[in-house]
N, C-alpha and C. Protein backbone atom coordinates (compact mmCIF):
# COMPACT_ATOMS: atom_id res chain seq x y z
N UNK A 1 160.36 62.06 164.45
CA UNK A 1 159.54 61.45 163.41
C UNK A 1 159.60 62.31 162.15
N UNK A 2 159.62 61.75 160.95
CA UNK A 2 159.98 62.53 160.33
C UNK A 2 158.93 61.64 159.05
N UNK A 3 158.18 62.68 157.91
CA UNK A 3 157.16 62.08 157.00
C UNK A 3 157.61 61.26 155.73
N UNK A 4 157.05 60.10 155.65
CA UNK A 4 157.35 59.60 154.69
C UNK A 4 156.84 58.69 153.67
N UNK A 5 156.72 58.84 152.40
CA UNK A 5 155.81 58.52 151.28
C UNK A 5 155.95 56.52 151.16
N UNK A 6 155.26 56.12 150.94
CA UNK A 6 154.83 54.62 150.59
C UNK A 6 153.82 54.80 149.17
N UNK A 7 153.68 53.72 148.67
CA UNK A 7 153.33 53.19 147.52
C UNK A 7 152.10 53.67 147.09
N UNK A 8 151.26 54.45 148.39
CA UNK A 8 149.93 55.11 147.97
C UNK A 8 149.92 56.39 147.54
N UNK A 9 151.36 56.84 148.38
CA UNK A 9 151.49 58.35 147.56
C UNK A 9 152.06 58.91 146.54
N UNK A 10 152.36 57.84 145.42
CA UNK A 10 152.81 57.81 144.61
C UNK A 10 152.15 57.55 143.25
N UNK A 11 151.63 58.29 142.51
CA UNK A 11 150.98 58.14 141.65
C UNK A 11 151.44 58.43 140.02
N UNK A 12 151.00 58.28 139.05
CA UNK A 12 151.51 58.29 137.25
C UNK A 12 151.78 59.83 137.74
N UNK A 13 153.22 60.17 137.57
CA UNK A 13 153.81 61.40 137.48
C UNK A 13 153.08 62.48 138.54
N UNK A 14 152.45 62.08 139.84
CA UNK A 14 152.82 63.06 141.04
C UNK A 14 153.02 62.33 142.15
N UNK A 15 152.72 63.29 143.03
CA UNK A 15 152.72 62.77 144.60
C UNK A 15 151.39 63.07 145.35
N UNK A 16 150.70 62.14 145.78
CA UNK A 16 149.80 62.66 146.86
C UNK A 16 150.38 62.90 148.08
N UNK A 17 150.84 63.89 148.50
CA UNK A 17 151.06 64.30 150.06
C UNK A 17 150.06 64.44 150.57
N UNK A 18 149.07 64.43 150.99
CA UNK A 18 147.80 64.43 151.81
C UNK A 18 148.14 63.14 152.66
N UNK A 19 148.37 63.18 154.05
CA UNK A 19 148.26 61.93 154.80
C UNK A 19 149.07 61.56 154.89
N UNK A 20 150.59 61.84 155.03
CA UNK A 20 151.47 60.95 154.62
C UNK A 20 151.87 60.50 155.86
N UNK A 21 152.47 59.56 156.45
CA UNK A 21 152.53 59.12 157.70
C UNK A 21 154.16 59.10 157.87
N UNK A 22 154.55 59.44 159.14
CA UNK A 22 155.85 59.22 159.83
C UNK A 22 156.16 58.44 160.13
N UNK A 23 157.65 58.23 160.30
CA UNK A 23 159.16 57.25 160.93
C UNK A 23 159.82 57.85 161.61
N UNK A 24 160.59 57.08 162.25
CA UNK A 24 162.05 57.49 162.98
C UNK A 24 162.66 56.98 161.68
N UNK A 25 163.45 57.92 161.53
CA UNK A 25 164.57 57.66 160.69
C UNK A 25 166.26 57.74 161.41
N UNK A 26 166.86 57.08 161.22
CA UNK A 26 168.41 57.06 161.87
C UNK A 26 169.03 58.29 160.72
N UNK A 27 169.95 58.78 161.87
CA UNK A 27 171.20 59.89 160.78
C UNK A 27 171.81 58.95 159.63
N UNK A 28 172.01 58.07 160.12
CA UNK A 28 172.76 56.97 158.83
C UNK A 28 171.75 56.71 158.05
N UNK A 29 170.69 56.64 157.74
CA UNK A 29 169.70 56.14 157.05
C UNK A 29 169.32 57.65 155.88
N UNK A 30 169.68 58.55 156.28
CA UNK A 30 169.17 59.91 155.56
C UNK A 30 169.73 59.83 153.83
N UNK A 31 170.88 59.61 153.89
CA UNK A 31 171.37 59.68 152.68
C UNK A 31 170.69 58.42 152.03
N UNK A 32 170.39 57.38 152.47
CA UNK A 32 169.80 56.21 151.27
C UNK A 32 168.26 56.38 151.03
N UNK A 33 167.85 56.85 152.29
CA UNK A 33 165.76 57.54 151.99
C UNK A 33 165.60 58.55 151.83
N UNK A 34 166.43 59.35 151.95
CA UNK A 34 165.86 60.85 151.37
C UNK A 34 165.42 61.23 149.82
N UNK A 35 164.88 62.32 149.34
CA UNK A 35 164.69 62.78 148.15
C UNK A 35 165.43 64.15 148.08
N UNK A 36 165.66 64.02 146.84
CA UNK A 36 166.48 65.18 146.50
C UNK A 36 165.67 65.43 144.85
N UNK A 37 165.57 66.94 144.69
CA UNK A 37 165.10 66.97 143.40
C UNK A 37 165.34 66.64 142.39
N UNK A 38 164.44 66.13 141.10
CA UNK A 38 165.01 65.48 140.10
C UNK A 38 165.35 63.87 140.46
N UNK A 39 164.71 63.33 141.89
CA UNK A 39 164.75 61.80 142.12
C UNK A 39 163.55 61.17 141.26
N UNK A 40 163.61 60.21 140.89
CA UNK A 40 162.66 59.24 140.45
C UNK A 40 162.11 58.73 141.47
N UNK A 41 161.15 58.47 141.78
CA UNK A 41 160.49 57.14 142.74
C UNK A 41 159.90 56.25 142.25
N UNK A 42 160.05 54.89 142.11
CA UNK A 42 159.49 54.26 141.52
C UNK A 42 158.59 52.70 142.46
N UNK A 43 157.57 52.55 142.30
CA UNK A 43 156.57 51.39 143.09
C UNK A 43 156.97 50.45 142.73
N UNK A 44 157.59 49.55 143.86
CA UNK A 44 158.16 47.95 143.87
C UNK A 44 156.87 47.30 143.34
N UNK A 45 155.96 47.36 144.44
CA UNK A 45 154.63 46.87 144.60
C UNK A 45 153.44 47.67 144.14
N UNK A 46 152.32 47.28 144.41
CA UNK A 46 150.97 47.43 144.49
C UNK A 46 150.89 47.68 142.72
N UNK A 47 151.55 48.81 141.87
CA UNK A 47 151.11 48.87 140.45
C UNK A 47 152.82 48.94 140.02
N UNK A 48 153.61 47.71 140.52
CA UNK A 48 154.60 47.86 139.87
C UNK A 48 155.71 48.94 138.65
N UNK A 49 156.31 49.64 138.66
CA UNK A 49 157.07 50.55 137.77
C UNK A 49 156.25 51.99 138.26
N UNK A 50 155.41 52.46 138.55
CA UNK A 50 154.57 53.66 138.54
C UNK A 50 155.50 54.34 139.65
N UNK A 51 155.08 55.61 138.75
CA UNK A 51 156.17 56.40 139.18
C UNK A 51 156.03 57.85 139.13
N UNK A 52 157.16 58.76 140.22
CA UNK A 52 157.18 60.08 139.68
C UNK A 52 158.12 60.67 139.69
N UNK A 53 158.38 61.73 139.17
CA UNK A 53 159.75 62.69 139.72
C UNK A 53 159.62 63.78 140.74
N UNK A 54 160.56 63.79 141.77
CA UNK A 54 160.22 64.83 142.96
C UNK A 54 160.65 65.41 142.53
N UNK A 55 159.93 66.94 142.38
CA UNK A 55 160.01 68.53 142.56
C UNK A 55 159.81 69.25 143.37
N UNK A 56 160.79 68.56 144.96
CA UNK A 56 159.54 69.34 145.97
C UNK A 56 160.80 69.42 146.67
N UNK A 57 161.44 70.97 146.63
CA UNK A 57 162.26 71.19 147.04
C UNK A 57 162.09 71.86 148.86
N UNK A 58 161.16 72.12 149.31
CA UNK A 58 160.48 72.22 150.43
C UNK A 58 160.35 71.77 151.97
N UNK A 59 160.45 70.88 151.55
CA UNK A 59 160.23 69.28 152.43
C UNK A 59 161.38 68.60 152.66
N UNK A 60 161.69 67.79 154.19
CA UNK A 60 162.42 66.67 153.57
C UNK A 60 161.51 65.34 153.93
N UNK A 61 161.64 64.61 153.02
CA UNK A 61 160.41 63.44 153.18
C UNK A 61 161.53 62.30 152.68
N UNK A 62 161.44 61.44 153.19
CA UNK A 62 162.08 59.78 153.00
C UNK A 62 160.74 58.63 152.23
N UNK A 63 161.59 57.73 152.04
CA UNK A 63 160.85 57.10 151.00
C UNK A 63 160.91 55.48 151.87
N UNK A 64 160.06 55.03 151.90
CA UNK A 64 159.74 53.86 152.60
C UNK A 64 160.42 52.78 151.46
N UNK A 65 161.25 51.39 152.24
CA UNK A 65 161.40 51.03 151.55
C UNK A 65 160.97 49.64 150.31
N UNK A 66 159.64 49.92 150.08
CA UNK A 66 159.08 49.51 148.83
C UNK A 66 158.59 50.14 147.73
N UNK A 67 160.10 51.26 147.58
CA UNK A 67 160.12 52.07 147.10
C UNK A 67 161.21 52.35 146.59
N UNK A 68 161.94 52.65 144.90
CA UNK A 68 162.67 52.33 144.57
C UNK A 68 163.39 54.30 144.38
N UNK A 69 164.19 54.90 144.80
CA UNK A 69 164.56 56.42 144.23
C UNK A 69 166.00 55.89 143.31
N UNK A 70 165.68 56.85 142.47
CA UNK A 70 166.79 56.40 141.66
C UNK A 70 167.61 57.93 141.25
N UNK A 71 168.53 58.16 141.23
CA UNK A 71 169.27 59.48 141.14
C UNK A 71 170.24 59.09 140.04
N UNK A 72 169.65 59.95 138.65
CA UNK A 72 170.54 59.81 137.90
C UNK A 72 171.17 60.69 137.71
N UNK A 73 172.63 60.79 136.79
CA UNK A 73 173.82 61.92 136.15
C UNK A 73 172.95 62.75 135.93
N UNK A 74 173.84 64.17 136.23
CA UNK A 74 174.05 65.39 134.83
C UNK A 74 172.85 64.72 133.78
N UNK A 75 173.96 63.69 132.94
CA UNK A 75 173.88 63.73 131.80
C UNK A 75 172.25 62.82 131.06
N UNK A 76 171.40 61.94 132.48
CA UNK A 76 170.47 61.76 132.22
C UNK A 76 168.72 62.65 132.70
N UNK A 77 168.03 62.78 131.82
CA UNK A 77 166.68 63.43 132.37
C UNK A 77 166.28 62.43 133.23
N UNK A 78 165.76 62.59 134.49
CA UNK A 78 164.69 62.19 135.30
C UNK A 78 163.42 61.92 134.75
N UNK A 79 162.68 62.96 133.89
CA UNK A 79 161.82 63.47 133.61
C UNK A 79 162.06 62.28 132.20
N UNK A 80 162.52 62.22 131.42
CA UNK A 80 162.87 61.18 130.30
C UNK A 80 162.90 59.85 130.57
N UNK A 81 163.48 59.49 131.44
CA UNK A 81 163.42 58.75 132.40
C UNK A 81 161.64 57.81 132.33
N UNK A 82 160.58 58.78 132.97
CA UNK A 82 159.42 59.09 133.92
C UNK A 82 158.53 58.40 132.79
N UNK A 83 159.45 58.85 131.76
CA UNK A 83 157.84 58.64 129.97
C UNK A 83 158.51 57.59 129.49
N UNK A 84 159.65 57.49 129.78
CA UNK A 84 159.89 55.78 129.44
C UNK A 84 159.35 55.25 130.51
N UNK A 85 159.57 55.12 131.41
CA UNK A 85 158.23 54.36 132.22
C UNK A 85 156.61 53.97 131.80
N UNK A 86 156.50 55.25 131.83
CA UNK A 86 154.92 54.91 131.52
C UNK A 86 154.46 54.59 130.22
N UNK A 87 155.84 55.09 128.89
CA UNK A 87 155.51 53.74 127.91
C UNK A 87 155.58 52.38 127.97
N UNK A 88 156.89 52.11 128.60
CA UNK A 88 157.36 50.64 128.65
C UNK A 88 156.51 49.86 129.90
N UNK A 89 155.79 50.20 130.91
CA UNK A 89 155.82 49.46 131.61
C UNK A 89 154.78 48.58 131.47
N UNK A 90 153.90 48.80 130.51
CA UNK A 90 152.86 47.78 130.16
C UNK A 90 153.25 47.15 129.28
N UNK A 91 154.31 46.92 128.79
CA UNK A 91 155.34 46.20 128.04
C UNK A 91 155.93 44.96 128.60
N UNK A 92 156.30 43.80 127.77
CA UNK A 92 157.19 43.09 127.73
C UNK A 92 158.33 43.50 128.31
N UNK A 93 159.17 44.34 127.75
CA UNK A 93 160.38 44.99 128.16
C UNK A 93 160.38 45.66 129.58
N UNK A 94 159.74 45.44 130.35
CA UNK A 94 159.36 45.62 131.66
C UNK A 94 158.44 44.96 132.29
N UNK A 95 157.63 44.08 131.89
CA UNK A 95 156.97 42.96 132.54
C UNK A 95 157.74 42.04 132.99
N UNK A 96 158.97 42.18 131.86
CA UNK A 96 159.45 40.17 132.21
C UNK A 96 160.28 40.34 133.50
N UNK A 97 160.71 41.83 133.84
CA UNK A 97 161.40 41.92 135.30
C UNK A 97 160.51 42.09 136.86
N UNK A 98 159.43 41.50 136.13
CA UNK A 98 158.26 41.70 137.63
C UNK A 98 158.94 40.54 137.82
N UNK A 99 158.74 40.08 139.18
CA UNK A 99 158.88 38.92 140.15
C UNK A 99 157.94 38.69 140.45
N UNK A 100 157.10 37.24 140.82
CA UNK A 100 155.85 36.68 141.32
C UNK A 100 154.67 36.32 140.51
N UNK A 101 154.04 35.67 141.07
CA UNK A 101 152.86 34.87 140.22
C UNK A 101 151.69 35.99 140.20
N UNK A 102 151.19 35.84 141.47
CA UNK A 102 149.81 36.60 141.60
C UNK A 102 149.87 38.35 141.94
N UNK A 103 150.63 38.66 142.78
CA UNK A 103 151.28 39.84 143.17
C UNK A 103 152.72 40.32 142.59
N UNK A 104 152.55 40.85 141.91
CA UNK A 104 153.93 41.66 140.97
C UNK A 104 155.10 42.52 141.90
N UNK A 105 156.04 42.19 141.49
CA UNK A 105 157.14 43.24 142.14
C UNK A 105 157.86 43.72 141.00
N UNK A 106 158.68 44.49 141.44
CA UNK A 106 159.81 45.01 140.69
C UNK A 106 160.88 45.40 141.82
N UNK A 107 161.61 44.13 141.90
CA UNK A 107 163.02 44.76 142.31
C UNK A 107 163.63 45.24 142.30
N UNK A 108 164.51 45.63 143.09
CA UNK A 108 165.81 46.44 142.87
C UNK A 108 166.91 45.65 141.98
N UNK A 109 166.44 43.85 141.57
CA UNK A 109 167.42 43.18 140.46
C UNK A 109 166.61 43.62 139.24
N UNK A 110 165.32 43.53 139.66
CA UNK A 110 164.78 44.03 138.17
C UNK A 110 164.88 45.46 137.61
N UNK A 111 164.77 46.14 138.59
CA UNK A 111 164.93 47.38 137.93
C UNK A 111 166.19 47.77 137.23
N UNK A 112 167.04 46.79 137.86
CA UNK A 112 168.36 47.39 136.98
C UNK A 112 168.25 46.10 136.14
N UNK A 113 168.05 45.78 135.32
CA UNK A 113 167.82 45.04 133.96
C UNK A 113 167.06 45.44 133.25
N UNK A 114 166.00 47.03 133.36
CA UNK A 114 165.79 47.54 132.54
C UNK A 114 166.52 48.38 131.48
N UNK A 115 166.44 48.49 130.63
CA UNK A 115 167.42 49.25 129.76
C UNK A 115 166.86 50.38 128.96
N UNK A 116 167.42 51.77 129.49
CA UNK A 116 166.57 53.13 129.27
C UNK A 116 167.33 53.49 127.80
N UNK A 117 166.19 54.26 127.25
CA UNK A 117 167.00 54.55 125.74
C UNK A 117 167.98 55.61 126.56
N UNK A 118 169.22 55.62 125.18
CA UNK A 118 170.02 56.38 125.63
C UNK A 118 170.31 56.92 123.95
N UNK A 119 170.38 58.83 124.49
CA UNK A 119 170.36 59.38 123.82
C UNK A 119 170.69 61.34 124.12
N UNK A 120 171.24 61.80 123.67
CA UNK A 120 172.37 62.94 123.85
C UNK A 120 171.05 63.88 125.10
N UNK A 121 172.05 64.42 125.77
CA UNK A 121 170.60 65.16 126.70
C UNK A 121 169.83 66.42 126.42
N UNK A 122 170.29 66.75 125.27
CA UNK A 122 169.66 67.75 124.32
C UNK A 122 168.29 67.13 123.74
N UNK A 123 168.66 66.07 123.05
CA UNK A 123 167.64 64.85 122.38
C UNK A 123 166.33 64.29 123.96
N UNK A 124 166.90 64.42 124.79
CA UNK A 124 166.01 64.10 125.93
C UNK A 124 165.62 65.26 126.26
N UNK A 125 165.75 66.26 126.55
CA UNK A 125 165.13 67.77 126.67
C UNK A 125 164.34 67.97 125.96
N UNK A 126 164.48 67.76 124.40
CA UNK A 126 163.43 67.61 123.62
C UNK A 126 162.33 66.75 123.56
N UNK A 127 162.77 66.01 123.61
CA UNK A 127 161.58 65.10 123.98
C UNK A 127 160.68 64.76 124.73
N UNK A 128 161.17 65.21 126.21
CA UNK A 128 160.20 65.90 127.44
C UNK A 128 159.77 67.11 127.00
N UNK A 129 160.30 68.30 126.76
CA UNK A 129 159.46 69.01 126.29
C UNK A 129 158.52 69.21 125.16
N UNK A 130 158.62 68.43 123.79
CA UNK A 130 157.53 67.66 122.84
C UNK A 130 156.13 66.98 123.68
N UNK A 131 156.67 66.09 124.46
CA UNK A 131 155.69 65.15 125.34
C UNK A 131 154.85 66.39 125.57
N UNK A 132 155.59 67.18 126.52
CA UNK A 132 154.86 67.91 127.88
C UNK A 132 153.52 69.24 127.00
N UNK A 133 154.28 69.89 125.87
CA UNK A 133 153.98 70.32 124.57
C UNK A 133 152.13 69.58 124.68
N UNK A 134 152.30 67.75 123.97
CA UNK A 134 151.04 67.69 123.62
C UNK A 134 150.19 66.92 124.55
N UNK A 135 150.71 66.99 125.75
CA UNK A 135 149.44 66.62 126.75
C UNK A 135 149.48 68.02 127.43
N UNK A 136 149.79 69.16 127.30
CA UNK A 136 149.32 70.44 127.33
C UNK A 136 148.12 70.89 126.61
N UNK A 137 148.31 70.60 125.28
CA UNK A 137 147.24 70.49 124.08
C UNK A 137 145.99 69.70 124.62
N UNK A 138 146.38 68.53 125.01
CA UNK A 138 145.13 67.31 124.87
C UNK A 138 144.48 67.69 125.91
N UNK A 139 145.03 68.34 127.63
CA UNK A 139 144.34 68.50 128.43
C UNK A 139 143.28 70.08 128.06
N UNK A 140 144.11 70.73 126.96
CA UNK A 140 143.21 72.08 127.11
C UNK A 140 142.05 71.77 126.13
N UNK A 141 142.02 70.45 125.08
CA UNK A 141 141.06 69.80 123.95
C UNK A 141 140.05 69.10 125.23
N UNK A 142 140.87 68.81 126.27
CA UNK A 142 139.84 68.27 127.29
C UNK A 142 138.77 68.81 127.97
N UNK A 143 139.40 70.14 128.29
CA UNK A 143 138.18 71.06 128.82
C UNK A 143 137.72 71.59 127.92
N UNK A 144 138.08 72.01 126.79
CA UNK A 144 136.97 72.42 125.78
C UNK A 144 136.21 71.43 125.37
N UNK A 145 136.44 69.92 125.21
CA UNK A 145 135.12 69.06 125.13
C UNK A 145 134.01 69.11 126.53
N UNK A 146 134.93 68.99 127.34
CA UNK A 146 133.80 69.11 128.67
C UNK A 146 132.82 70.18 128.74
N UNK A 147 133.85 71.92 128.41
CA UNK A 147 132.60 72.78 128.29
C UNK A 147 131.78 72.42 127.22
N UNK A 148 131.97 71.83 126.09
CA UNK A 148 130.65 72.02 125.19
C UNK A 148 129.61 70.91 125.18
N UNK A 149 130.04 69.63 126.27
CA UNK A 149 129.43 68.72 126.46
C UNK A 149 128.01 69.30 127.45
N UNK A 150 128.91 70.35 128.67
CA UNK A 150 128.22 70.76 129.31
C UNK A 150 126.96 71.23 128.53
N UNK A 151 127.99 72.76 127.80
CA UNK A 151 126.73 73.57 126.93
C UNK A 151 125.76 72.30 126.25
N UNK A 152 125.76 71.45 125.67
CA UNK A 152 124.86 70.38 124.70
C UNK A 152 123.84 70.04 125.83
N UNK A 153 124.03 69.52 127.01
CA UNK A 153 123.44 69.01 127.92
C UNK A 153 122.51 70.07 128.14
N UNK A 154 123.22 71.57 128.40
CA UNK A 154 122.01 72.37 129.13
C UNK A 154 120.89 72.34 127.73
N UNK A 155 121.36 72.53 126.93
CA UNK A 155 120.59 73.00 125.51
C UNK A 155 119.68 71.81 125.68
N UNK A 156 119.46 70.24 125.68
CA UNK A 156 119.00 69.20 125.58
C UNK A 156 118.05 69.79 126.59
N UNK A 157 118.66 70.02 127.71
CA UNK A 157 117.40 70.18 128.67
C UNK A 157 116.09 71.08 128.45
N UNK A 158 117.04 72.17 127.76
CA UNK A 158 115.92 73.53 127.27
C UNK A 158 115.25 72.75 126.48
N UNK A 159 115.44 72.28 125.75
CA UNK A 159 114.93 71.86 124.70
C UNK A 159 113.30 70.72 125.10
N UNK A 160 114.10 69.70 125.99
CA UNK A 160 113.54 68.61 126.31
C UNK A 160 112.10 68.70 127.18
N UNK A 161 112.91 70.29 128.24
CA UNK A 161 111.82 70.62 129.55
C UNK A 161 110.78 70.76 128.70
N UNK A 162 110.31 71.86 127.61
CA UNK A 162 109.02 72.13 127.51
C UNK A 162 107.96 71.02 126.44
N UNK A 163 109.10 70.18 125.82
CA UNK A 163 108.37 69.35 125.24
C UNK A 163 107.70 68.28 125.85
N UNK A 164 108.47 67.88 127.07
CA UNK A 164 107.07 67.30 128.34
C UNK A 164 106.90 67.29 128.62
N UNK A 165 106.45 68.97 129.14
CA UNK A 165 104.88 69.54 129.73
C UNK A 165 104.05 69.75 128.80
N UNK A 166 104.38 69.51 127.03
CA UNK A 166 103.26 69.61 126.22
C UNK A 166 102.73 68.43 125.66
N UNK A 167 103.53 67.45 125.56
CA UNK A 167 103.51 66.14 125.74
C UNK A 167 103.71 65.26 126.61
N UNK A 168 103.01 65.31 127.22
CA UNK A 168 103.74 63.97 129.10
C UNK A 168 102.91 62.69 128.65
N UNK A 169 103.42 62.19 127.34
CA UNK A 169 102.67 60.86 127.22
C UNK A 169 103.88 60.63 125.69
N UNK A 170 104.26 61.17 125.45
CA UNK A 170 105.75 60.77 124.84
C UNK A 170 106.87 60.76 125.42
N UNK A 171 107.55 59.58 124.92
CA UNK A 171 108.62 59.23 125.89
C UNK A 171 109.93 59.67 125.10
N UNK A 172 110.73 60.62 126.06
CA UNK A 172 111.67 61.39 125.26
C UNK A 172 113.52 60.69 126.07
């Protein structure tokens, strides 16, 4: 038996490994489900296109198949790849290749009728690292709003506690 990821452990740019449940996998079957680093995985189902890149050189884990790995060249980023996803996929340019009315897919016909920008892999290095750059920024603007939300809150309280025990007939 050997562990392997489905559509829940797959989340906007990671992996939940917590829980992941086993298969028999056949020797012939290794090379088409396996992961290798720098794979894409991408969700047929449940939130269509969502996706991540494996960095998990550690493990060997197979990929169930409603589950799309995609192994590109040298010459393309994975990672470039990953942020065109999560721009385009609430897009037109990736909606119109869902399949189905009520429940969405993304095939393996649709997925290849998407069309990834293409652009020198220097120009994609950059640009993952720009990305990565300002949601570095936004997450560290994140905890500094949280701490000072915190600090405001305690201050409100100082503030608030003694004004109604001197007033307990105003409503604060």
């Amino acid at each position: 038996e050997s562990p392997y990821l489905g559509n829940i452990n797959v989340r906007w740019g990671v992996f939940n490994l917590e829980n992941l449940k086993s298969m028999r996998v056949e020797e012939t079957e290794f090379d088409r489900y396996s992961l290798k680093v720098g794979d894409l995985v991408i969700c047929e189902g449940g939130e269509p296109g969502r996706c991540a890149v494996w960095e998990n050189n550690d493990a060997t884990v197979f990929i169930q198949k409603a589950l799309h790995r995609v192994r590109f060249t040298d010459s393309y980023n994975s990672k470039f790849a990953f942020y065109y996803l999560v721009y385009a996929t609430p897009l037109e340019r990736v909606i119109k290749n869902f399949t189905g009315t009520t429940i969405k897919h993304l095939t393996g016909a649709g997925l290849n009728k998407i069309h990834f920008p293409i652009c020198t892999f220097q120009e994609q290095g950059k640009i993952v690292n720009d990305l990565e750059l300002q949601f570095s920024e936004i997450e560290a603007l994140e905890k500094e709003l949280n701490s000072q939300l915190k600090k405001s809150d305690s201050l409100r309280q100082s503030v608030v506690a003694p004004a109604k025990t001197d007033s307990p007939n105003l409503p604060l």
